[in-house]
C-alpha atoms as a PDB file:
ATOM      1  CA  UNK A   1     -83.335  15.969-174.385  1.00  0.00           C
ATOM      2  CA  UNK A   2     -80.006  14.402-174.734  1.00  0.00           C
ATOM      3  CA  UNK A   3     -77.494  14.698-171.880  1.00  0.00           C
ATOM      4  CA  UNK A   4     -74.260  16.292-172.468  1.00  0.00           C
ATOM      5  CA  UNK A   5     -71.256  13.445-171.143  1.00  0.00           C
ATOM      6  CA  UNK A   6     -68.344  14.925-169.721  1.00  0.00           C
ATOM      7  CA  UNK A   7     -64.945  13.210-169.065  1.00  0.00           C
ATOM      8  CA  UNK A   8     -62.088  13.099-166.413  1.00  0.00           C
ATOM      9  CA  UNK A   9     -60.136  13.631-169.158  1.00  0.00           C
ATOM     10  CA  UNK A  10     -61.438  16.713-169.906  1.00  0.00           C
ATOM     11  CA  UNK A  11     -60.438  18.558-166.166  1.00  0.00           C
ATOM     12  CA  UNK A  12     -57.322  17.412-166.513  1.00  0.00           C
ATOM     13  CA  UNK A  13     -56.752  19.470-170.582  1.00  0.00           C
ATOM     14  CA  UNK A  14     -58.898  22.417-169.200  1.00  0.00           C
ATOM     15  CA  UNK A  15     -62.034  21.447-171.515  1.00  0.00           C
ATOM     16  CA  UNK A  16     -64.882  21.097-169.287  1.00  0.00           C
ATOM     17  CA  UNK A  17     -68.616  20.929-170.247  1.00  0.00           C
ATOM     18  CA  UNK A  18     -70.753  21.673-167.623  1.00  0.00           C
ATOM     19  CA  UNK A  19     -73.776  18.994-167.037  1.00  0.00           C
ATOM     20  CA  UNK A  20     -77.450  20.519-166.118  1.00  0.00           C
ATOM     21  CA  UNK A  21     -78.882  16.684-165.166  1.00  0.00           C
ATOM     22  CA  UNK A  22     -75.623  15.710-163.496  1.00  0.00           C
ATOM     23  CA  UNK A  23     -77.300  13.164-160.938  1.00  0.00           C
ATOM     24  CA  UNK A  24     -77.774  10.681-163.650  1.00  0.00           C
ATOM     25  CA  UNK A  25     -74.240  10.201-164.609  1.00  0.00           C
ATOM     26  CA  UNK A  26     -73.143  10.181-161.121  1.00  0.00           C
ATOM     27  CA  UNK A  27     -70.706   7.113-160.032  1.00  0.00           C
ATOM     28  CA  UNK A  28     -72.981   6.592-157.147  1.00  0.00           C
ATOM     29  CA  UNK A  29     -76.314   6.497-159.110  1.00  0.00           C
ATOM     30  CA  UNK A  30     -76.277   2.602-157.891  1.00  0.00           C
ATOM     31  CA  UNK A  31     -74.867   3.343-154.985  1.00  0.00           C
ATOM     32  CA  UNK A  32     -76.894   2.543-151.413  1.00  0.00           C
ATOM     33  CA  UNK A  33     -78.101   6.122-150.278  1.00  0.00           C
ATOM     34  CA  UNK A  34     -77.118   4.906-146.833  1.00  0.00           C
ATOM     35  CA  UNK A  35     -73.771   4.093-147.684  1.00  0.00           C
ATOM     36  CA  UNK A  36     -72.867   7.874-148.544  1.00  0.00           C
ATOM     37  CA  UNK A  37     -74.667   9.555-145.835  1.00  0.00           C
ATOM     38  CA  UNK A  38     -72.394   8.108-143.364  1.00  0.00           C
ATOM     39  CA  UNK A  39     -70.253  10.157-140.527  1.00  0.00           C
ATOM     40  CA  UNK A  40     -66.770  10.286-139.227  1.00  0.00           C
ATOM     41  CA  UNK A  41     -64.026   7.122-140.795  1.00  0.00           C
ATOM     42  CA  UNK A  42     -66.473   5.880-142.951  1.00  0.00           C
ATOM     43  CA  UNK A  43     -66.623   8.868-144.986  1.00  0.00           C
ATOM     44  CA  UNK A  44     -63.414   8.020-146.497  1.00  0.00           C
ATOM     45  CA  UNK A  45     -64.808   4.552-147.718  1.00  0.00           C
ATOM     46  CA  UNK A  46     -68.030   6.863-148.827  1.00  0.00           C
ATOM     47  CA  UNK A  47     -65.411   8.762-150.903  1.00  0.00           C
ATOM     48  CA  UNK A  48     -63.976   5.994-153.233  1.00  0.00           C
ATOM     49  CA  UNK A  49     -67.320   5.856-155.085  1.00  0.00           C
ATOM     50  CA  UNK A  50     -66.687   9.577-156.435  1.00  0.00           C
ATOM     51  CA  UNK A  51     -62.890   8.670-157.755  1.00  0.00           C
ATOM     52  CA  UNK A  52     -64.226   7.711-161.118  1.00  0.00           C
ATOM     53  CA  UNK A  53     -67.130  10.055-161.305  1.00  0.00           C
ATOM     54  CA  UNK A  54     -67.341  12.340-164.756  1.00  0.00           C
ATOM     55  CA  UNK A  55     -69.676  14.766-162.281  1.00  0.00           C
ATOM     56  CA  UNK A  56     -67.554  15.437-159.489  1.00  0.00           C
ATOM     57  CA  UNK A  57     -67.923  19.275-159.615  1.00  0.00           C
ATOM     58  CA  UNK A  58     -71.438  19.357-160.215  1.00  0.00           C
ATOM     59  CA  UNK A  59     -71.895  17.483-157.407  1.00  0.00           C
ATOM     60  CA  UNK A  60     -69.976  19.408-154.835  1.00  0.00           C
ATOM     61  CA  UNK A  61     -71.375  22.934-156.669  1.00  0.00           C
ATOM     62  CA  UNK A  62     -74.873  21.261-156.110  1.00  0.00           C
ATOM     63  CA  UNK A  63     -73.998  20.814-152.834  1.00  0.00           C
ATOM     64  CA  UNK A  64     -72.778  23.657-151.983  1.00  0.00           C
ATOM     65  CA  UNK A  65     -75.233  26.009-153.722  1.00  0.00           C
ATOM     66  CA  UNK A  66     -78.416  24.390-151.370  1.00  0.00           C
ATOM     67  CA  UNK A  67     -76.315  23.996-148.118  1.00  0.00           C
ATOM     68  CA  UNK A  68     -76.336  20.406-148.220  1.00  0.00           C
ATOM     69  CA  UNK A  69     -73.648  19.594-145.150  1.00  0.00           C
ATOM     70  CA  UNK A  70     -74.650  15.700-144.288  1.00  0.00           C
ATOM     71  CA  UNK A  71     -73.051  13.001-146.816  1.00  0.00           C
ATOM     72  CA  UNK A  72     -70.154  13.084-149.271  1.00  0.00           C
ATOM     73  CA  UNK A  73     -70.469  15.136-152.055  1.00  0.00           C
ATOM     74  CA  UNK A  74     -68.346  15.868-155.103  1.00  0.00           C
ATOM     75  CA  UNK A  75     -65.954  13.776-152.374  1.00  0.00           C
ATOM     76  CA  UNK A  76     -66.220  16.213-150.016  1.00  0.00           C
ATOM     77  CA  UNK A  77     -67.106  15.065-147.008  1.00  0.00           C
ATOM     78  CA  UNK A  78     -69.593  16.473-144.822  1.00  0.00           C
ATOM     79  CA  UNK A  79     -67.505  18.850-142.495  1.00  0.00           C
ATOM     80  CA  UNK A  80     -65.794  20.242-145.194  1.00  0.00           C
ATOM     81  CA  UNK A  81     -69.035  20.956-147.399  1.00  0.00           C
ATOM     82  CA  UNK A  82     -70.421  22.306-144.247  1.00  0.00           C
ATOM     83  CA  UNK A  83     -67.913  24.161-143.122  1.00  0.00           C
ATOM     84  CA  UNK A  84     -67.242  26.056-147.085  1.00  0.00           C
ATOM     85  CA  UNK A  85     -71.750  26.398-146.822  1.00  0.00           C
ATOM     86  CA  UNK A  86     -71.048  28.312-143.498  1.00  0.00           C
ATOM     87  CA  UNK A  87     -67.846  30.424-144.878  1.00  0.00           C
ATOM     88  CA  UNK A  88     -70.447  31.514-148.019  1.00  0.00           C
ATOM     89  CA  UNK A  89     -73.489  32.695-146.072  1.00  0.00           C
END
């Protein structure tokens, strides 16, 4: 199965390909776990990794879709994922 790679580029001219295995083109795929499940200041450290990451949306829609509201996702950080999981359910 070959993985369909999507592009910052692509956001920004409204041509967006969705990615089913997102997680393994994630910018934090090297990334120590601990170091993005972190709370308060830190978070916005936690948030640099996702600036160049082709799977930002994926990530937050992931996170979002199985009420995920510890860590930064889709650099979101955790209030703000939690707080959108809340507003939906």
């Amino acid at each position: 199965m070959s993985l369909t790679v999507t592009h910052r580029e692509d956001i920004l001219t409204g041509h967006y390909t969705w990615v089913e295995q997102w997680a393994l083109q994630g910018a934090c795929i090297d990334a120590e776990p601990d170091a993005l499940f972190v709370r308060g200041a830190a978070q916005q450290q936690a948030k640099q990794v996702c600036m160049s990451c082709p799977v930002i949306a994926e990530c937050l829609a992931d996170a979002l879709d199985n009420h995920t509201e510890f860590g930064v996702w889709g650099r979101s950080e955790e209030r703000r994922v939690g707080k959108e999981c809340r507003s939906r359910w």
